[in-house]
N, C-alpha and C. Protein backbone atom coordinates (compact mmCIF):
# COMPACT_ATOMS: atom_id res chain seq x y z
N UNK A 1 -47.36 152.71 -57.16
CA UNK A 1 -47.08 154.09 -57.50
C UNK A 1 -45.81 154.54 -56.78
N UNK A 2 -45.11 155.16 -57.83
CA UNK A 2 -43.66 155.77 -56.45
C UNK A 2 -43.36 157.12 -57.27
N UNK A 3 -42.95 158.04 -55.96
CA UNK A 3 -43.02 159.39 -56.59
C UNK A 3 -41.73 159.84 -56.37
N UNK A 4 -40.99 160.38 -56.67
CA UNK A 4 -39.54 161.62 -56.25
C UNK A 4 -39.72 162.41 -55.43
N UNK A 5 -39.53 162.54 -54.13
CA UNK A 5 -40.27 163.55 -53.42
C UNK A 5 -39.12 164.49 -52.84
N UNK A 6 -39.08 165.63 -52.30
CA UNK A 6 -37.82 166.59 -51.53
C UNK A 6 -38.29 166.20 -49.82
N UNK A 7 -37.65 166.06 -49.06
CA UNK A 7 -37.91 166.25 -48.10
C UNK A 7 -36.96 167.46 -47.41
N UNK A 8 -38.31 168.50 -46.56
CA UNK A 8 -37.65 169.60 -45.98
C UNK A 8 -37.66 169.95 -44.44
N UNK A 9 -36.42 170.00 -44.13
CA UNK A 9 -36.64 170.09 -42.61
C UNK A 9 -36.92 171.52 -41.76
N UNK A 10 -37.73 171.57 -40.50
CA UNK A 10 -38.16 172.71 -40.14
C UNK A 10 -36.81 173.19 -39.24
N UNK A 11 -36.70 174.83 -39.54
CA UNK A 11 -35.58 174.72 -38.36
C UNK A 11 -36.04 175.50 -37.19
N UNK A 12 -37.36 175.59 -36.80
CA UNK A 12 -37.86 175.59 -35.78
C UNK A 12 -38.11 174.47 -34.52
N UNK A 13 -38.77 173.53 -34.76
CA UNK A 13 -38.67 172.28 -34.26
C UNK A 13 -37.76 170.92 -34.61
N UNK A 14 -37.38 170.23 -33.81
CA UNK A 14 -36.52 169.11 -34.19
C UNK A 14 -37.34 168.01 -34.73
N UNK A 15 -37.17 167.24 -35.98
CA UNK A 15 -37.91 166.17 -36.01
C UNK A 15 -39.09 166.37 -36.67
N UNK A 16 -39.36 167.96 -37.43
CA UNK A 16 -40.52 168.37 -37.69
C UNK A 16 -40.16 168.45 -39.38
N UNK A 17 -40.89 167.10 -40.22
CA UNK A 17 -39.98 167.13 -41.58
C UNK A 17 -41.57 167.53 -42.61
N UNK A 18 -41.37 168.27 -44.00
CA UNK A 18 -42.71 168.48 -44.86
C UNK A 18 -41.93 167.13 -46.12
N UNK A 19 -42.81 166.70 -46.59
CA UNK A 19 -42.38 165.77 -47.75
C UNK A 19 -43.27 166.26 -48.76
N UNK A 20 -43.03 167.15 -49.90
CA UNK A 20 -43.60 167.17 -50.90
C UNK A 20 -43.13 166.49 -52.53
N UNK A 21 -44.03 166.60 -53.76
CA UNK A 21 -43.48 166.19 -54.77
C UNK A 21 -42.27 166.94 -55.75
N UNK A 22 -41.59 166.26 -55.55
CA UNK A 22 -40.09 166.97 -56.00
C UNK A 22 -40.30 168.21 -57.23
N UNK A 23 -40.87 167.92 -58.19
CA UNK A 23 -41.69 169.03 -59.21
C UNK A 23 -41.94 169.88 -58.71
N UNK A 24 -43.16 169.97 -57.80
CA UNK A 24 -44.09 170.94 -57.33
C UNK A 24 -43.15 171.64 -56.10
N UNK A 25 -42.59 171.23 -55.57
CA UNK A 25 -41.72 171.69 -54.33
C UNK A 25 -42.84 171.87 -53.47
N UNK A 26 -42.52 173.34 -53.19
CA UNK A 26 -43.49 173.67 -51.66
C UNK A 26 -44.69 174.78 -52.41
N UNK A 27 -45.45 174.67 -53.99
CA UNK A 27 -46.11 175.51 -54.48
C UNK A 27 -47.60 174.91 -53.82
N UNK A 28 -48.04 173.62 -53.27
CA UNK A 28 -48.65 173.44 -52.61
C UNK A 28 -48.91 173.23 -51.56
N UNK A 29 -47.77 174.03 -50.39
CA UNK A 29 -47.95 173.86 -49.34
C UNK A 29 -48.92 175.06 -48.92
N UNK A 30 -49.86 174.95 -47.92
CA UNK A 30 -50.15 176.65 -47.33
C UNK A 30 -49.30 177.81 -46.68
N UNK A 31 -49.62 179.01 -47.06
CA UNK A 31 -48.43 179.34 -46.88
C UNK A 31 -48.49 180.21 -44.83
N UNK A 32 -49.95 179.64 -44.26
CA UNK A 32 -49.91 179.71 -43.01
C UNK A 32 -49.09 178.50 -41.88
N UNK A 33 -48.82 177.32 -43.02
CA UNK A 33 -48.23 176.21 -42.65
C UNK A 33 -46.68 176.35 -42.84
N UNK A 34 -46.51 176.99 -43.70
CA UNK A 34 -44.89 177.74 -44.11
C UNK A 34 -44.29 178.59 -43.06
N UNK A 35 -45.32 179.57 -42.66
CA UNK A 35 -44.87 180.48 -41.46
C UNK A 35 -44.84 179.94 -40.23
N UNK A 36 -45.59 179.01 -39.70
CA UNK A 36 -45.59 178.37 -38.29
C UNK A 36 -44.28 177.23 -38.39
N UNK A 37 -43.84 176.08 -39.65
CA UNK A 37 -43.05 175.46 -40.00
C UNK A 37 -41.49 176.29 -39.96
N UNK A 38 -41.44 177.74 -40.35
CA UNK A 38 -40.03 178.54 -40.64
C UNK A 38 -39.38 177.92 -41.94
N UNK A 39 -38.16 178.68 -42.10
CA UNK A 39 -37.71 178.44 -43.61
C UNK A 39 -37.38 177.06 -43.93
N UNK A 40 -38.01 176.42 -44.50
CA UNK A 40 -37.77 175.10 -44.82
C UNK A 40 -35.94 175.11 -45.54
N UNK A 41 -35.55 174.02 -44.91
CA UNK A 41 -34.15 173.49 -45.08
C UNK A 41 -34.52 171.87 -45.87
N UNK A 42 -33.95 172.23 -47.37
CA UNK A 42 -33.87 170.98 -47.91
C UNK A 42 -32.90 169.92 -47.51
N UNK A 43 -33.83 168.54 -46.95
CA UNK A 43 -32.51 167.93 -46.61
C UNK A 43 -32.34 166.32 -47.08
N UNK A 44 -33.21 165.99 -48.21
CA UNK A 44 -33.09 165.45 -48.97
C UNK A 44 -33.78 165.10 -50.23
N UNK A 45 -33.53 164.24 -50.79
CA UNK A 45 -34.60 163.99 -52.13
C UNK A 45 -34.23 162.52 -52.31
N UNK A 46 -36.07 161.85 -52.73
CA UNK A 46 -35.63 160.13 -52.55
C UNK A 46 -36.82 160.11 -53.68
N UNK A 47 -36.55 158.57 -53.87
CA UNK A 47 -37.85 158.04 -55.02
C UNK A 47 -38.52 157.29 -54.15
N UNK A 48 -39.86 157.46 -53.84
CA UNK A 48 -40.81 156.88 -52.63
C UNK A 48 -41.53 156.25 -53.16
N UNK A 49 -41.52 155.01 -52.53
CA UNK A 49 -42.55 153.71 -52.97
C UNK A 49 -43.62 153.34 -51.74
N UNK A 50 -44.63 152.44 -52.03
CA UNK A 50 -45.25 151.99 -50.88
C UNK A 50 -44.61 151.72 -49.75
N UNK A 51 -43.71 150.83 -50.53
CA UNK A 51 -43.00 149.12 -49.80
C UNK A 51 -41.65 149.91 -49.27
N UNK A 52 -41.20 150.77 -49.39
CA UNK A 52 -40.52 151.77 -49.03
C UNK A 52 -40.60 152.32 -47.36
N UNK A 53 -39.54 151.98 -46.34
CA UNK A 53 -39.56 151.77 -44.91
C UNK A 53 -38.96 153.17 -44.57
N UNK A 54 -39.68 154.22 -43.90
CA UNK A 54 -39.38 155.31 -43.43
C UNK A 54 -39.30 154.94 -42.22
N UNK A 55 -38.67 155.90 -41.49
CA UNK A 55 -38.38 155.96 -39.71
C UNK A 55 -39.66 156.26 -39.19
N UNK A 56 -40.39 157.36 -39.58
CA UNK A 56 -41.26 157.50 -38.58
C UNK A 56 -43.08 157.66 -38.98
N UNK A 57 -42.94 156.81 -40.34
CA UNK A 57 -44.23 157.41 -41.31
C UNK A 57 -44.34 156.08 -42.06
N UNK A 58 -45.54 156.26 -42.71
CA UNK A 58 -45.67 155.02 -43.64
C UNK A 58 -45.98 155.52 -45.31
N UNK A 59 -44.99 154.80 -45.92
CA UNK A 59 -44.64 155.74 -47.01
C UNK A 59 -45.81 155.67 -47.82
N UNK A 60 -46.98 154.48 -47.64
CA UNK A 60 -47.89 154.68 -48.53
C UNK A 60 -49.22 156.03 -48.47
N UNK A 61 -49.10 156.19 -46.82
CA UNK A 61 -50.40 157.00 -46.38
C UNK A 61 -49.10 158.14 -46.73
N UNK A 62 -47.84 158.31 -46.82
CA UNK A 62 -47.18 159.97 -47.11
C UNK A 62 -47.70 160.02 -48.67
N UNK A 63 -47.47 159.03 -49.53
CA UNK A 63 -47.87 159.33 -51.06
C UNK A 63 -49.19 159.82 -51.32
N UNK A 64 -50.25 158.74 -50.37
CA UNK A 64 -51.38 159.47 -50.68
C UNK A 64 -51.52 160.56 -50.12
N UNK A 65 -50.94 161.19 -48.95
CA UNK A 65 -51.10 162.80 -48.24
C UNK A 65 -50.59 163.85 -49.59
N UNK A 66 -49.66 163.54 -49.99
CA UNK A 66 -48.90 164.15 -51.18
C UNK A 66 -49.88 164.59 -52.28
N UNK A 67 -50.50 163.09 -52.83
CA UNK A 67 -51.43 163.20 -54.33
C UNK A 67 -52.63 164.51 -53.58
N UNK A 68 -52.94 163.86 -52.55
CA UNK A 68 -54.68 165.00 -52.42
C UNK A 68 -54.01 165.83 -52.20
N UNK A 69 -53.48 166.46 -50.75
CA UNK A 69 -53.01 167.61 -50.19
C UNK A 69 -51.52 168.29 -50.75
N UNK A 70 -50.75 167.88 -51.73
CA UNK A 70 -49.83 168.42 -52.07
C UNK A 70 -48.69 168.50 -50.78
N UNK A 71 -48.78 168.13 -49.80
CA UNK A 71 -47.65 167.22 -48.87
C UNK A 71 -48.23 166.91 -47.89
N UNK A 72 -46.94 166.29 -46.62
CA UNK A 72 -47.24 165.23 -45.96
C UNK A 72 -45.93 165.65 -44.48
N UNK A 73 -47.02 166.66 -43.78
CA UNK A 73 -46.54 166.96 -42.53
C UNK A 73 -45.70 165.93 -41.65
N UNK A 74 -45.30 165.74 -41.16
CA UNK A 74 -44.33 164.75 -40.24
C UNK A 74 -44.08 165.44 -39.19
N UNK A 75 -44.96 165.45 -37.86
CA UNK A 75 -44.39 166.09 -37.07
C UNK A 75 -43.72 165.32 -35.52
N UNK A 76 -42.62 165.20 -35.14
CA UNK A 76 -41.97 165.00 -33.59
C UNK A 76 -42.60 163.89 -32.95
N UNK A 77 -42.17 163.15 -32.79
CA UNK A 77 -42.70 161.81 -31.89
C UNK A 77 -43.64 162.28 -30.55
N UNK A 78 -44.98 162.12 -30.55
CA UNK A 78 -45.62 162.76 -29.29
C UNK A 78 -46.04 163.91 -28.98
N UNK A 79 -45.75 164.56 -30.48
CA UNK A 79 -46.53 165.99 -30.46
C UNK A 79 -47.62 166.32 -31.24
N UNK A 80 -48.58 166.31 -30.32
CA UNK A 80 -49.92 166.31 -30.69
C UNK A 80 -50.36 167.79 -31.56
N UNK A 81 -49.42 168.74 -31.60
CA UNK A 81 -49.77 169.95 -32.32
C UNK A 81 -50.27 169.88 -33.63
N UNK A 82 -51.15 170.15 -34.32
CA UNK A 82 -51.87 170.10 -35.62
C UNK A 82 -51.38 171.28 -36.10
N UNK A 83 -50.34 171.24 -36.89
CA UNK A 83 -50.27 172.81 -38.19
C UNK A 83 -50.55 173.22 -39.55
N UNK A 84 -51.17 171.82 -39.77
CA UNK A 84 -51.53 171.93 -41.17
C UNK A 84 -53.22 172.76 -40.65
């Protein structure tokens, strides 16, 4: 399975990225997760596969975060904060 996804960066925290499905944008994100995240900054768009090597995520568990939950939090190396 490989999807088109946007990836948006927080400009509150460094390193703090949302990956949703490029279609849907951010219509399924929560929008209590929107306000603690700040204005999302688009800062890219890719076609995501399993086999597909991200820096800090594994692109198969981001696709499936995507299909159920409509995206796929990424937060800061070592920060244990939960905002979804």
């Amino acid at each position: 399975m490989s999807r088109l996804v946007k990836i948006y960066k927080s400009p509150r925290k460094q390193d703090m990225y949302l990956y949703v499905d490029y279609a849907e944008a951010l219509t399924r994100v929560p929008q209590a997760l929107l306000d603690r995240f700040g204005e999302p900054k688009e800062a890219l768009s890719i076609e995501l596969t399993p086999e597909r090597s991200l820096a800090r995520a594994n692109a198969d568990q981001v696709l499936a975060q995507i299909e159920s939950a409509g995206y796929y939090l990424q937060l800061p190396p070592g920060d244990p904060a939960d905002l979804s």
